[in-house]
PDB file of N, CA and C in Angstrom:
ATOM      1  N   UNK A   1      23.270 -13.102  -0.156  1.00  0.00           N
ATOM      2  CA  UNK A   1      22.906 -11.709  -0.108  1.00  0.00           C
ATOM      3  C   UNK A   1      22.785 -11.235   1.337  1.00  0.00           C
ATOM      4  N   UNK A   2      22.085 -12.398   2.540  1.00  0.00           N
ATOM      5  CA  UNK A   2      22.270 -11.658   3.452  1.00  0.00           C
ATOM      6  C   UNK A   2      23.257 -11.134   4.336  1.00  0.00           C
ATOM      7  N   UNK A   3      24.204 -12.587   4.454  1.00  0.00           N
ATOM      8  CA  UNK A   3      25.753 -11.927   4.675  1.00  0.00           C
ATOM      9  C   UNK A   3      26.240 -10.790   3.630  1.00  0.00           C
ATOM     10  N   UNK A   4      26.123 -10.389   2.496  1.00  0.00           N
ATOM     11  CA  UNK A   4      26.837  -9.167   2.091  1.00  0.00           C
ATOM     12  C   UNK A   4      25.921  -7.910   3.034  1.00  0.00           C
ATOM     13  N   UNK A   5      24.738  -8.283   2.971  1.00  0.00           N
ATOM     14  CA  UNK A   5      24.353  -6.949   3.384  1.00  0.00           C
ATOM     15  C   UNK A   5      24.936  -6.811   4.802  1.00  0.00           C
ATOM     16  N   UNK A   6      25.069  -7.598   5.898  1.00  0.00           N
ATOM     17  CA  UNK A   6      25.040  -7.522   7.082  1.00  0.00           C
ATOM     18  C   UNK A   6      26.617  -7.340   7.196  1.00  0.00           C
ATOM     19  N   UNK A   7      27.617  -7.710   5.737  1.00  0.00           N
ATOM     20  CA  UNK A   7      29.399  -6.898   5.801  1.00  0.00           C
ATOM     21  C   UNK A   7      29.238  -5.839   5.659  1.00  0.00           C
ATOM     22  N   UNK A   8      28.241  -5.149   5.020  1.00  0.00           N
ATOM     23  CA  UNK A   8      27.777  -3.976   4.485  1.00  0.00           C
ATOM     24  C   UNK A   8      27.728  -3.131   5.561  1.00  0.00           C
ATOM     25  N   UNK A   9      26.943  -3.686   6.719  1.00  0.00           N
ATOM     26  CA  UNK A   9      26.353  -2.990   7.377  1.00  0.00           C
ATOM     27  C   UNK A   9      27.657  -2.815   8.813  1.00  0.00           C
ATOM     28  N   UNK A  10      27.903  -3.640   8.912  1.00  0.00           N
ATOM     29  CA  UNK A  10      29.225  -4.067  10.335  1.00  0.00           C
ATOM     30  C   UNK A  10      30.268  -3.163   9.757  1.00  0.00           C
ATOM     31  N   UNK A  11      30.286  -3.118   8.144  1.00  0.00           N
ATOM     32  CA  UNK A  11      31.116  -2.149   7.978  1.00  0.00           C
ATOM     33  C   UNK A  11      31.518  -0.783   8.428  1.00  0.00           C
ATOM     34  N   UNK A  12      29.998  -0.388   8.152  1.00  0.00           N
ATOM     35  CA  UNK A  12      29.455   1.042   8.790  1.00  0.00           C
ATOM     36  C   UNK A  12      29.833   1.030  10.671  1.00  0.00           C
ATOM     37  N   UNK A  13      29.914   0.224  10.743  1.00  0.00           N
ATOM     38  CA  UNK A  13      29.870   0.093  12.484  1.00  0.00           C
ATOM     39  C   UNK A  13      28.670   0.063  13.192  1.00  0.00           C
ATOM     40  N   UNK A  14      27.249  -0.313  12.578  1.00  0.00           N
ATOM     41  CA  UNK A  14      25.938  -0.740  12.905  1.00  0.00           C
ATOM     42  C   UNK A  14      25.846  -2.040  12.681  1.00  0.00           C
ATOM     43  N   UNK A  15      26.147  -3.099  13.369  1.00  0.00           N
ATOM     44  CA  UNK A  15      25.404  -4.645  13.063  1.00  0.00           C
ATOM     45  C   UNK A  15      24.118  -4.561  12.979  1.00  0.00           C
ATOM     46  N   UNK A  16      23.230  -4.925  12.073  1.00  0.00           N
ATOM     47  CA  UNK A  16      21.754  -4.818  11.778  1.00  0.00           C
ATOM     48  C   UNK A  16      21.564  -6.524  11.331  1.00  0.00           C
ATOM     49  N   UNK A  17      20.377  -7.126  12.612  1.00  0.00           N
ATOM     50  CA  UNK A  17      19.951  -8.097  12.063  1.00  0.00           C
ATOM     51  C   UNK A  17      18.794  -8.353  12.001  1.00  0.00           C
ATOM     52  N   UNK A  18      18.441  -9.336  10.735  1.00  0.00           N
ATOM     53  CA  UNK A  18      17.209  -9.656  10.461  1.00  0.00           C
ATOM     54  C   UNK A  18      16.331 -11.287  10.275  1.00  0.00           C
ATOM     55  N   UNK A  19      15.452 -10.781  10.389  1.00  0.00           N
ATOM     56  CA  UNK A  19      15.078 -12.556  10.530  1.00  0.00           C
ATOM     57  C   UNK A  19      14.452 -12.728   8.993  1.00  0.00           C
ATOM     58  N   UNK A  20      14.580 -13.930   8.826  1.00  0.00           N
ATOM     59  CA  UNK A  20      14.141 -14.961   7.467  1.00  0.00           C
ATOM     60  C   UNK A  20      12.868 -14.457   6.677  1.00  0.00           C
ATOM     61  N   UNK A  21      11.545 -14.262   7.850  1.00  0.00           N
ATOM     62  CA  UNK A  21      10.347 -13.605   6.760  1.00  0.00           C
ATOM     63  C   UNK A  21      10.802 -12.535   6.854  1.00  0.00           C
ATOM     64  N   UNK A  22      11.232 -11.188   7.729  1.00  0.00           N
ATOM     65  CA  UNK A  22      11.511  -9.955   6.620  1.00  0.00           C
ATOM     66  C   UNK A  22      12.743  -9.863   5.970  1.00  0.00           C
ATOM     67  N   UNK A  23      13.629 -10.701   5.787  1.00  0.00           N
ATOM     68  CA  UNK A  23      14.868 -10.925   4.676  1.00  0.00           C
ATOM     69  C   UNK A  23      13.950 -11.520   3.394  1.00  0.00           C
ATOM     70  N   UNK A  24      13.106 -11.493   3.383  1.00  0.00           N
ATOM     71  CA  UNK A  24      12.071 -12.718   2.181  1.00  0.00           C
ATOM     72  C   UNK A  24      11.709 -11.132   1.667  1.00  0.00           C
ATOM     73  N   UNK A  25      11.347 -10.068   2.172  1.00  0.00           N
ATOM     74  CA  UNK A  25      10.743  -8.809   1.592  1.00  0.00           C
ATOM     75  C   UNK A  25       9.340  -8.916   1.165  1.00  0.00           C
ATOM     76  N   UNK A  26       8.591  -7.834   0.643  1.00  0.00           N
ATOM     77  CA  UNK A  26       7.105  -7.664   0.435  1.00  0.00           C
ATOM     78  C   UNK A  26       7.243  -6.643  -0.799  1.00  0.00           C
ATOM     79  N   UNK A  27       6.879  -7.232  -2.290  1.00  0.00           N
ATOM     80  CA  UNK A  27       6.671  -6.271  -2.872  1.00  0.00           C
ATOM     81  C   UNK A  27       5.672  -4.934  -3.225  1.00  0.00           C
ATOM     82  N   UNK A  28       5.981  -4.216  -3.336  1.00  0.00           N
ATOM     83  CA  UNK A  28       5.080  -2.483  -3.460  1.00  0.00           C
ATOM     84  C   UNK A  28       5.363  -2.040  -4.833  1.00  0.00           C
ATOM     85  N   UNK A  29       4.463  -1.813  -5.345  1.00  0.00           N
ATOM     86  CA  UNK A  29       4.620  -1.068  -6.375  1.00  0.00           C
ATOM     87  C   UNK A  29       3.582  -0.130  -6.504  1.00  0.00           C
ATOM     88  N   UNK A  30       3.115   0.923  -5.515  1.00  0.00           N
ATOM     89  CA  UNK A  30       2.425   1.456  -4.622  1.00  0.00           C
ATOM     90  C   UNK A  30       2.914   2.274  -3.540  1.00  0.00           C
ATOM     91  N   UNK A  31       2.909   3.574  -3.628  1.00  0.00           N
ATOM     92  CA  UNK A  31       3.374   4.418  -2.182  1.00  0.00           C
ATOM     93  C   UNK A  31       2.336   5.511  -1.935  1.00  0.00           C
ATOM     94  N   UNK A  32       2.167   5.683  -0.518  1.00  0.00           N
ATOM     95  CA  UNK A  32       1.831   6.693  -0.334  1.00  0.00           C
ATOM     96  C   UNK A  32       2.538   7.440   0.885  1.00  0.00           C
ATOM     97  N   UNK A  33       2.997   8.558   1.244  1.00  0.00           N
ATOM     98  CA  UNK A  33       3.312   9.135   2.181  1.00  0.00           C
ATOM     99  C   UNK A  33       2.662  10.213   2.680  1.00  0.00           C
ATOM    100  N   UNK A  34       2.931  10.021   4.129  1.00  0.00           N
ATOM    101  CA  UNK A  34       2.184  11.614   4.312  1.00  0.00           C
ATOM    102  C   UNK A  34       3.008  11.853   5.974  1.00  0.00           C
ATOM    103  N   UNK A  35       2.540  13.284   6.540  1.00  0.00           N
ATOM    104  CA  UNK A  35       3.060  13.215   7.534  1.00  0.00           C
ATOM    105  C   UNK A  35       2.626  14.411   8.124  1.00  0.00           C
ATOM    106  N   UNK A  36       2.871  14.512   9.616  1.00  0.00           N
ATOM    107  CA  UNK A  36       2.559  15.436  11.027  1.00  0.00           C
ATOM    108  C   UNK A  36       3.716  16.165  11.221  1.00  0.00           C
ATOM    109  N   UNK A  37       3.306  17.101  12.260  1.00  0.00           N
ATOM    110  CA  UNK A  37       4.873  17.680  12.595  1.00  0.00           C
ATOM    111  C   UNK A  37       6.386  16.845  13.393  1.00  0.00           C
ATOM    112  N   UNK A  38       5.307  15.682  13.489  1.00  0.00           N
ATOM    113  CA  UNK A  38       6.261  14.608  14.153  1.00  0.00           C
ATOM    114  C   UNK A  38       6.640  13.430  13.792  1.00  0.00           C
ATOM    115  N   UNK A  39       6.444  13.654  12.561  1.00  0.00           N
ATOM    116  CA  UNK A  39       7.007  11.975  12.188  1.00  0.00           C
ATOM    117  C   UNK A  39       5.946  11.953  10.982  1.00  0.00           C
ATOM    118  N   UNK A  40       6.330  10.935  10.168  1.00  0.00           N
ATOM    119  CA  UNK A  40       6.167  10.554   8.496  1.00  0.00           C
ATOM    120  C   UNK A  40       5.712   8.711   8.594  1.00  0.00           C
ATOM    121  N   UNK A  41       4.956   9.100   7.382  1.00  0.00           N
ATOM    122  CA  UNK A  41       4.232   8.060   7.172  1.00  0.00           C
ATOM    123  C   UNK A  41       4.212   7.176   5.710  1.00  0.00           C
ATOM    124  N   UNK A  42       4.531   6.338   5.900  1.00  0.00           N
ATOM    125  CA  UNK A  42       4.886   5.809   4.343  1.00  0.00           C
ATOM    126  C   UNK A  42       4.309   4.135   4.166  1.00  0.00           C
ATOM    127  N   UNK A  43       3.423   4.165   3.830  1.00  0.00           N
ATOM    128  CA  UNK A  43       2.519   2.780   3.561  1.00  0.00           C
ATOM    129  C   UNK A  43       2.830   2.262   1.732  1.00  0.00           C
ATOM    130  N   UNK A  44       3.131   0.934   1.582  1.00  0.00           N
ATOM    131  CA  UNK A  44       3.539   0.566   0.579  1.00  0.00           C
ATOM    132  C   UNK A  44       2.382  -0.726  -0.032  1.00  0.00           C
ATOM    133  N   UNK A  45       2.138  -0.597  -0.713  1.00  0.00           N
ATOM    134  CA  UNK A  45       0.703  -1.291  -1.693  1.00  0.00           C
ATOM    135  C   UNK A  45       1.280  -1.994  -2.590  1.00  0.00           C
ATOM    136  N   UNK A  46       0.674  -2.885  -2.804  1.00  0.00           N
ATOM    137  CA  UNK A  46       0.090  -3.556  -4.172  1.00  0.00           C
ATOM    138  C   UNK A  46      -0.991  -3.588  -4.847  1.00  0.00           C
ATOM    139  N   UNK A  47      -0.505  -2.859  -5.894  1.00  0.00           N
ATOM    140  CA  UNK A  47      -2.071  -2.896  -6.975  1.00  0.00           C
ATOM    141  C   UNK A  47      -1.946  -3.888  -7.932  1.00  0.00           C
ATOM    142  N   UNK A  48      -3.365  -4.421  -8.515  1.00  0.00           N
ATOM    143  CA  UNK A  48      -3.527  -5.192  -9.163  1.00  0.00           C
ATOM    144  C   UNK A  48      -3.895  -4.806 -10.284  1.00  0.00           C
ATOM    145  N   UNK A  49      -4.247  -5.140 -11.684  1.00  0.00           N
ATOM    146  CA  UNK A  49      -5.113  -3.894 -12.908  1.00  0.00           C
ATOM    147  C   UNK A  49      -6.330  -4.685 -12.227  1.00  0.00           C
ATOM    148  N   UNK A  50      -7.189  -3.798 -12.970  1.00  0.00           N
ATOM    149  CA  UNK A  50      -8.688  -4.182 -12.569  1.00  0.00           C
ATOM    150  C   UNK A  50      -9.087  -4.158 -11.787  1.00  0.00           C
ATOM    151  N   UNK A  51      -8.453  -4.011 -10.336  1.00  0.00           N
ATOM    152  CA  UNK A  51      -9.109  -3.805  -9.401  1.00  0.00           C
ATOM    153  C   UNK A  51      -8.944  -2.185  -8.452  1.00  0.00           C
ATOM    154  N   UNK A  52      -9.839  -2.200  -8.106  1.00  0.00           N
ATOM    155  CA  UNK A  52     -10.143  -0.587  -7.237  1.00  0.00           C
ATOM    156  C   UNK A  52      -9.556   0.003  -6.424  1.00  0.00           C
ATOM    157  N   UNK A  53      -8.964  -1.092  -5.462  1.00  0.00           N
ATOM    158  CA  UNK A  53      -8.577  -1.035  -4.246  1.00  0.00           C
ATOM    159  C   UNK A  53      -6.920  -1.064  -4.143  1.00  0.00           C
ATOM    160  N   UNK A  54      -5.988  -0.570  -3.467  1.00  0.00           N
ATOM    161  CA  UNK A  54      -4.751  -1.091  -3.641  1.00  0.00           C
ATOM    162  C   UNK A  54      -4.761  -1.924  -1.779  1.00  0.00           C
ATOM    163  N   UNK A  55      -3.806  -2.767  -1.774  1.00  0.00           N
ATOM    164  CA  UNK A  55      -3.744  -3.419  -0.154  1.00  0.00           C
ATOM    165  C   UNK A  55      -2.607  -3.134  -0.292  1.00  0.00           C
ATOM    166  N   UNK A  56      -2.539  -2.802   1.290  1.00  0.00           N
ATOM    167  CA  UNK A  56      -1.332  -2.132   2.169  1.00  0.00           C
ATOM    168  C   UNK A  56      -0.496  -2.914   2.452  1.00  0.00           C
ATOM    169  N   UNK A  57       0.492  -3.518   2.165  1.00  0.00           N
ATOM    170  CA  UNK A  57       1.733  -4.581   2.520  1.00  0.00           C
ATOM    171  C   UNK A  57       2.284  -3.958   3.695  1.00  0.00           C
ATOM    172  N   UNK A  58       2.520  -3.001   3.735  1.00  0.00           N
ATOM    173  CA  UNK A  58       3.847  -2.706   4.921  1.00  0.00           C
ATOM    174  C   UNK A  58       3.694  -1.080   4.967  1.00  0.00           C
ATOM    175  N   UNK A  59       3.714  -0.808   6.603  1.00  0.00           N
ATOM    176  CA  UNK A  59       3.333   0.476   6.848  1.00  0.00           C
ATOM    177  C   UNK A  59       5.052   1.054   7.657  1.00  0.00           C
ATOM    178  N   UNK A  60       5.478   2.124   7.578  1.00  0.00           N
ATOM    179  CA  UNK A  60       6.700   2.155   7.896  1.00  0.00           C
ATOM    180  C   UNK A  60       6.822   4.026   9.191  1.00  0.00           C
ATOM    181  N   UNK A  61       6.851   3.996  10.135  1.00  0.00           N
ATOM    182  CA  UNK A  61       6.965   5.204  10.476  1.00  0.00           C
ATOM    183  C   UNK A  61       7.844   5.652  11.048  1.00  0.00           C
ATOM    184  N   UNK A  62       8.439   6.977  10.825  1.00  0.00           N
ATOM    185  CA  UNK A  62       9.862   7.402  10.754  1.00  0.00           C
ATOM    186  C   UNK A  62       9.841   8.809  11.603  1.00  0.00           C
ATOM    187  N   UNK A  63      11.134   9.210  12.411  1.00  0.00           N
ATOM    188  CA  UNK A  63      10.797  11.054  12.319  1.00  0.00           C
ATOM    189  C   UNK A  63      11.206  11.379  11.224  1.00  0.00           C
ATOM    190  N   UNK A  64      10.792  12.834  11.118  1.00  0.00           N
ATOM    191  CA  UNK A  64      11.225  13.609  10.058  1.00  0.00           C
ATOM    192  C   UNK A  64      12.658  13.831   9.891  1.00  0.00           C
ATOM    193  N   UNK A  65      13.924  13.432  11.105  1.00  0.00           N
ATOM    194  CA  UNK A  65      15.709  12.880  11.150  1.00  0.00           C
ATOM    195  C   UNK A  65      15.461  11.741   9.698  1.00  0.00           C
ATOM    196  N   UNK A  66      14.696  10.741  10.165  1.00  0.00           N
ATOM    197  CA  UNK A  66      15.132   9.866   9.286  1.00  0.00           C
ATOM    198  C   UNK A  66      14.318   9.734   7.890  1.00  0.00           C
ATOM    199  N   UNK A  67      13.511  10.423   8.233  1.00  0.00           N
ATOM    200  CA  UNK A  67      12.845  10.657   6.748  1.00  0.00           C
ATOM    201  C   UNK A  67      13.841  11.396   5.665  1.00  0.00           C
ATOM    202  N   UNK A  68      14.522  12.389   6.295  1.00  0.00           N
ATOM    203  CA  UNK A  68      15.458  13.012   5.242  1.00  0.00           C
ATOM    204  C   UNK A  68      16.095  12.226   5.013  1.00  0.00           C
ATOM    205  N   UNK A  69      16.876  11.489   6.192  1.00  0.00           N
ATOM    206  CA  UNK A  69      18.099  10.111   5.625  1.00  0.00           C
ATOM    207  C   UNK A  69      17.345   9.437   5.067  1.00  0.00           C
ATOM    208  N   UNK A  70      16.299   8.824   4.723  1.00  0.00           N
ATOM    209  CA  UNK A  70      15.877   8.203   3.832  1.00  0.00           C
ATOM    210  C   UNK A  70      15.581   8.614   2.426  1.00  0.00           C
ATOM    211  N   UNK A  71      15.501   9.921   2.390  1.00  0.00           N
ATOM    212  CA  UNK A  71      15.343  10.606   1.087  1.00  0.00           C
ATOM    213  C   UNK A  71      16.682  10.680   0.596  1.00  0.00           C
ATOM    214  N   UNK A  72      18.173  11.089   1.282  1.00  0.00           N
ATOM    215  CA  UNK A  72      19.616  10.897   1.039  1.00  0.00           C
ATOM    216  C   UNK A  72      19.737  10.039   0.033  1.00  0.00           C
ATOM    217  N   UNK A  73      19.682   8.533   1.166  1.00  0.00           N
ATOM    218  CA  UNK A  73      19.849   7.264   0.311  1.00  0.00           C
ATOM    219  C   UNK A  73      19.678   6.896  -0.477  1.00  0.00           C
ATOM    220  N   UNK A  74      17.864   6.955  -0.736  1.00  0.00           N
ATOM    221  CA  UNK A  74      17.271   7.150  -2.065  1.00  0.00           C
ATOM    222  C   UNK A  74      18.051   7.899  -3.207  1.00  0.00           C
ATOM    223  N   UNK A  75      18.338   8.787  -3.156  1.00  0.00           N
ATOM    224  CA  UNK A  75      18.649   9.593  -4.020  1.00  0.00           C
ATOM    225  C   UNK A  75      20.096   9.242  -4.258  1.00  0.00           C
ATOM    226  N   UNK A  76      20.688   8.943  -3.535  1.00  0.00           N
ATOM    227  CA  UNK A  76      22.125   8.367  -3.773  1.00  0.00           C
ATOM    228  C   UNK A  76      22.305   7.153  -4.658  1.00  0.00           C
ATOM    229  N   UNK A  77      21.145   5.706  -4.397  1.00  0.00           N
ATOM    230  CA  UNK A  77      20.923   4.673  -4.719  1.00  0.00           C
ATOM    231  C   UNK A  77      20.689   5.054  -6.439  1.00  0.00           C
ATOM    232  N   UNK A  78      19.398   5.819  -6.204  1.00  0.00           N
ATOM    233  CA  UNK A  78      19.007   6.216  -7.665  1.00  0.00           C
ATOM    234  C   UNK A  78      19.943   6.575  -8.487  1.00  0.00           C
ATOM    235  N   UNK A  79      20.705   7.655  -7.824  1.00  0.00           N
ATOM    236  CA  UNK A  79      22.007   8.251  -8.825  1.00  0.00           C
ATOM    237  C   UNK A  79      22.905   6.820  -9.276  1.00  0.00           C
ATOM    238  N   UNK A  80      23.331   6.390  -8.457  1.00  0.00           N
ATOM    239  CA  UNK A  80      24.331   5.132  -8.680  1.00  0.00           C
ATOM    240  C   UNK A  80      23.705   3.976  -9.874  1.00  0.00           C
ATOM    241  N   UNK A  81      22.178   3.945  -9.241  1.00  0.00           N
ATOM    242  CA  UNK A  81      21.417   2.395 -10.249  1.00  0.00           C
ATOM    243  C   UNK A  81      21.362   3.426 -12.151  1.00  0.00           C
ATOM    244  N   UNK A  82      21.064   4.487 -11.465  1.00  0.00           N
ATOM    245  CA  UNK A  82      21.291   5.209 -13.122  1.00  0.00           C
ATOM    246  C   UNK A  82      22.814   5.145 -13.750  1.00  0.00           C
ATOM    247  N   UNK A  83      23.619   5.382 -13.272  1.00  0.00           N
ATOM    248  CA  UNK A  83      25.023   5.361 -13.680  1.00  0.00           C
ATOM    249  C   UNK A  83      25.373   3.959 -14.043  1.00  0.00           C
ATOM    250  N   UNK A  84      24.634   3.014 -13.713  1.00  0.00           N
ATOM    251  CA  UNK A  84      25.068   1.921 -14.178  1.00  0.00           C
ATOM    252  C   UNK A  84      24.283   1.284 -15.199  1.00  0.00           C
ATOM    253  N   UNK A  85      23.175   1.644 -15.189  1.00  0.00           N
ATOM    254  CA  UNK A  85      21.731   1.209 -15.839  1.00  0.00           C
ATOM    255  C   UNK A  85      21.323   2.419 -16.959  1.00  0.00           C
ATOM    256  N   UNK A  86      21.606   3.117 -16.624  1.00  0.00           N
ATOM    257  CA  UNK A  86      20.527   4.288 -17.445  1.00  0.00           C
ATOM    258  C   UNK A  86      19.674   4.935 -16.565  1.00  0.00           C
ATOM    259  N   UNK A  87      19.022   6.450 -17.188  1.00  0.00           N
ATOM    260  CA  UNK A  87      17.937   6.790 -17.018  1.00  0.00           C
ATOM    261  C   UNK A  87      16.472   6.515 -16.340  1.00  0.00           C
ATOM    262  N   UNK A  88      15.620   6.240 -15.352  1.00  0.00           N
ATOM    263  CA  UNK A  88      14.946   6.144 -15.093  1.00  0.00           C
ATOM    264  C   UNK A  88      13.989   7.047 -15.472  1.00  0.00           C
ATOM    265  N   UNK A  89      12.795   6.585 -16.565  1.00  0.00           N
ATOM    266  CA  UNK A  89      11.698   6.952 -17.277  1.00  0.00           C
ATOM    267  C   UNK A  89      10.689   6.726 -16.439  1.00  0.00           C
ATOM    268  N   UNK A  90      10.108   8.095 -15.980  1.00  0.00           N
ATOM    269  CA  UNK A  90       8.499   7.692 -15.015  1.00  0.00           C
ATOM    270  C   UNK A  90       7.957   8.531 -16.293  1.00  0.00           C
ATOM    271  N   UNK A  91       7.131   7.982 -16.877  1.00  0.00           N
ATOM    272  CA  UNK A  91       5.999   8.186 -17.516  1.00  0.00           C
ATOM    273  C   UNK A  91       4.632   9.170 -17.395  1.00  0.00           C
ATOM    274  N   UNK A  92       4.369  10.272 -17.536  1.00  0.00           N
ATOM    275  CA  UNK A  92       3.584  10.832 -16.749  1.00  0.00           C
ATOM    276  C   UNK A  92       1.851  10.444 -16.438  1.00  0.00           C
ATOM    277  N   UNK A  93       1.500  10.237 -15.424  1.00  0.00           N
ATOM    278  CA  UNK A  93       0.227   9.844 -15.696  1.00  0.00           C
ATOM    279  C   UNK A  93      -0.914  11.148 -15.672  1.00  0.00           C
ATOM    280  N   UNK A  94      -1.938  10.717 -16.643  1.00  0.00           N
ATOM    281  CA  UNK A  94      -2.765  11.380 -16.930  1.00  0.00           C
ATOM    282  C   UNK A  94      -4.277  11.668 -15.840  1.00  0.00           C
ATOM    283  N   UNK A  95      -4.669  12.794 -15.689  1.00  0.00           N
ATOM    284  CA  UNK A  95      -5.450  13.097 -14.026  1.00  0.00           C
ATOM    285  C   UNK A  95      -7.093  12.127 -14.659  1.00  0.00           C
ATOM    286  N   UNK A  96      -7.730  11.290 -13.739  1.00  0.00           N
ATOM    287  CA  UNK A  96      -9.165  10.785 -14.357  1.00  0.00           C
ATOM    288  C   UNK A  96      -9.835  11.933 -13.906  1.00  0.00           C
ATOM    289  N   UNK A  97     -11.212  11.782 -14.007  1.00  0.00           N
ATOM    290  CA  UNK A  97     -12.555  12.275 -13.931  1.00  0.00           C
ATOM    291  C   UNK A  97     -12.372  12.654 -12.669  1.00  0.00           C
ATOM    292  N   UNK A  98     -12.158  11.829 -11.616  1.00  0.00           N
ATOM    293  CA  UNK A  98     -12.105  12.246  -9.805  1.00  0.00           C
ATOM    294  C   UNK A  98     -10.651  12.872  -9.278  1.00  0.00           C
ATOM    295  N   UNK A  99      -9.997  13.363 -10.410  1.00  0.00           N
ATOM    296  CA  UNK A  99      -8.959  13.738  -9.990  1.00  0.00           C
ATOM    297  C   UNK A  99      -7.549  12.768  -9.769  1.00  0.00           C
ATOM    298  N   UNK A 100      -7.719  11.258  -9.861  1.00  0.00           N
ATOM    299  CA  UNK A 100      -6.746  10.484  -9.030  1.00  0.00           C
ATOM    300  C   UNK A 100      -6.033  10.271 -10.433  1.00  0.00           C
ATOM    301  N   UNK A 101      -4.837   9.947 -10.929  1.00  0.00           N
ATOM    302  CA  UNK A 101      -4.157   9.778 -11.638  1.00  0.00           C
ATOM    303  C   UNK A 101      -4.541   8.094 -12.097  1.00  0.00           C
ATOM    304  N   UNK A 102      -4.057   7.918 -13.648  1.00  0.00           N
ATOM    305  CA  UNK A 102      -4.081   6.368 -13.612  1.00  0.00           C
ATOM    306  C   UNK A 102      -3.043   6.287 -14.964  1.00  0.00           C
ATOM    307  N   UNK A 103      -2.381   5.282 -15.027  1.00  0.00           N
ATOM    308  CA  UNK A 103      -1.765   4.701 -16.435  1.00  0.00           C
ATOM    309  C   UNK A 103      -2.630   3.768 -17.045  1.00  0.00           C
ATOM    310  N   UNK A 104      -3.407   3.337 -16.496  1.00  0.00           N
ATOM    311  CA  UNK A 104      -4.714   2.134 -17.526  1.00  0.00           C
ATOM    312  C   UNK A 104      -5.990   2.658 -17.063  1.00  0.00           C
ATOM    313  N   UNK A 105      -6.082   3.505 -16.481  1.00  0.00           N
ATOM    314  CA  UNK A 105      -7.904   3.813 -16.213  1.00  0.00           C
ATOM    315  C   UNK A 105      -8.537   3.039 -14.795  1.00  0.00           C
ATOM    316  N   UNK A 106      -7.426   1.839 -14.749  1.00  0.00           N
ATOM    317  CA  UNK A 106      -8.133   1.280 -13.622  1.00  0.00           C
ATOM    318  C   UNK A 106      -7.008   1.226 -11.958  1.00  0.00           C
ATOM    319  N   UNK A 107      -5.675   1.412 -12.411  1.00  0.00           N
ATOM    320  CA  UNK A 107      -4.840   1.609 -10.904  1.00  0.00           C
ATOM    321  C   UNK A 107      -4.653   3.185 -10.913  1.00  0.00           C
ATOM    322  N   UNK A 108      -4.226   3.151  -9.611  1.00  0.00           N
ATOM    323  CA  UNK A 108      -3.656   4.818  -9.122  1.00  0.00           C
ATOM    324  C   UNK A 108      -2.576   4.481 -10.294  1.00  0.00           C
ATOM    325  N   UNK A 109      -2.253   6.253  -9.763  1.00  0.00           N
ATOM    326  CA  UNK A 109      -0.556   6.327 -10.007  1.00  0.00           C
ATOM    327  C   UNK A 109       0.307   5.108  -8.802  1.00  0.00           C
ATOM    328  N   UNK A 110       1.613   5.032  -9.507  1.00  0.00           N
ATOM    329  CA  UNK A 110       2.426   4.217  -8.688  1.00  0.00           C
ATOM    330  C   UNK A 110       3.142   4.843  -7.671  1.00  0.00           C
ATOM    331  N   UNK A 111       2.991   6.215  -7.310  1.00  0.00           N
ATOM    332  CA  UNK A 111       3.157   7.154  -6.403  1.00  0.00           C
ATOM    333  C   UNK A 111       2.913   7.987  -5.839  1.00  0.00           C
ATOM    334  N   UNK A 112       2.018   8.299  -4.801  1.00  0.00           N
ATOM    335  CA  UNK A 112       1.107   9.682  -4.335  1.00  0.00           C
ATOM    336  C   UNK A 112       1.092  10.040  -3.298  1.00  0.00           C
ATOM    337  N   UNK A 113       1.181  11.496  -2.857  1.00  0.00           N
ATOM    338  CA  UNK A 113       1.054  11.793  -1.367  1.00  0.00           C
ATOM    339  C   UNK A 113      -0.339  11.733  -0.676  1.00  0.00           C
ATOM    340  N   UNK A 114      -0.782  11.780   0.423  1.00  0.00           N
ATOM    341  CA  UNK A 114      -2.031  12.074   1.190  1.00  0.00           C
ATOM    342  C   UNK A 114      -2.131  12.758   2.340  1.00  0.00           C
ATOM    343  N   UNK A 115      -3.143  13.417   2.501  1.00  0.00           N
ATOM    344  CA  UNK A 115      -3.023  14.132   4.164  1.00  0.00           C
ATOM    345  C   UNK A 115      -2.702  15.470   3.475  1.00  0.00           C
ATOM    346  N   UNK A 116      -2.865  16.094   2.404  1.00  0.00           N
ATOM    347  CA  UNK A 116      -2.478  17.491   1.732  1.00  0.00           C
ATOM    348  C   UNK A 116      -0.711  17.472   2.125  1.00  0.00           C
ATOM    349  N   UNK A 117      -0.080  16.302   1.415  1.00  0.00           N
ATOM    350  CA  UNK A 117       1.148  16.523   1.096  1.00  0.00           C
ATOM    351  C   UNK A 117       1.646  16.815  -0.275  1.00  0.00           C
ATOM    352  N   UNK A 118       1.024  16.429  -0.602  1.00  0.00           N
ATOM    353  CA  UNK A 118       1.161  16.302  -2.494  1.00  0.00           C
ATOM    354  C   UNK A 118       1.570  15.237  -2.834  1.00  0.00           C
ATOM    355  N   UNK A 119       2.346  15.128  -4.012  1.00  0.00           N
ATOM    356  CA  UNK A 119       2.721  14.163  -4.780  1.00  0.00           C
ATOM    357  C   UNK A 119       4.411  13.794  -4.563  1.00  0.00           C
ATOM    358  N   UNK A 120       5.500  13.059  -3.730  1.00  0.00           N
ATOM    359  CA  UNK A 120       6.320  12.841  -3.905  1.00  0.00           C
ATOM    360  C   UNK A 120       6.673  12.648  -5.128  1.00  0.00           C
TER     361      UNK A 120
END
């Protein structure tokens, strides 16, 4: 996989390399973004059920240039993994007592803005 990605990438005419622990990745199933007039903020979590807290795996900061290219991609990726897969079903979650969203009562939503951005 990492040689395809890195034909992938030489393709484009960007050689991009990476080393062994971040080719290993960090899973998130957890986002939050937010952002200034200068740049964007996107911290990626793991939640657990039952517990309160989500922990921050990987914090990522971008300008607002590449924040859009990152929203592109996304959206390109998505279109494509649907065309091959199906539909992607987000489920809506229901608001608790303090306002924060949950699917079991005890995690966030699996996606939220902060800093009065809203909700990606």
């Amino acid at each position: 996989m990492d040689n395809e990605n890195n034909d992938k990438e030489q393709r484009r005419g960007f050689p991009v390399e990476i080393t062994e622990d971040i080719a290993e990745g960090v899973y998130a199933n957890f986002a939050l973004v937010g952002h200034s007039q200068t740049e964007f903020l996107l911290d990626f979590a793991k939640t657990i059920p039952g517990q309160q807290k989500a922990k921050i795996k990987s914090r990522v900061i971008m300008s607002p240039i590449q924040a859009k290219r990152l929203l592109r991609a996304l959206a390109d990726n998505v279109a494509k993994y649907e065309q091959d897969f199906g539909e992607i079903n987000i489920q809506p979650v229901a608001p608790r007592a303090n306002g924060n969203g949950s699917d079991n009562g005890s995690m966030p939503p699996p996606f939220m803005g902060f800093n009065g951005t809203g909700e990606a």
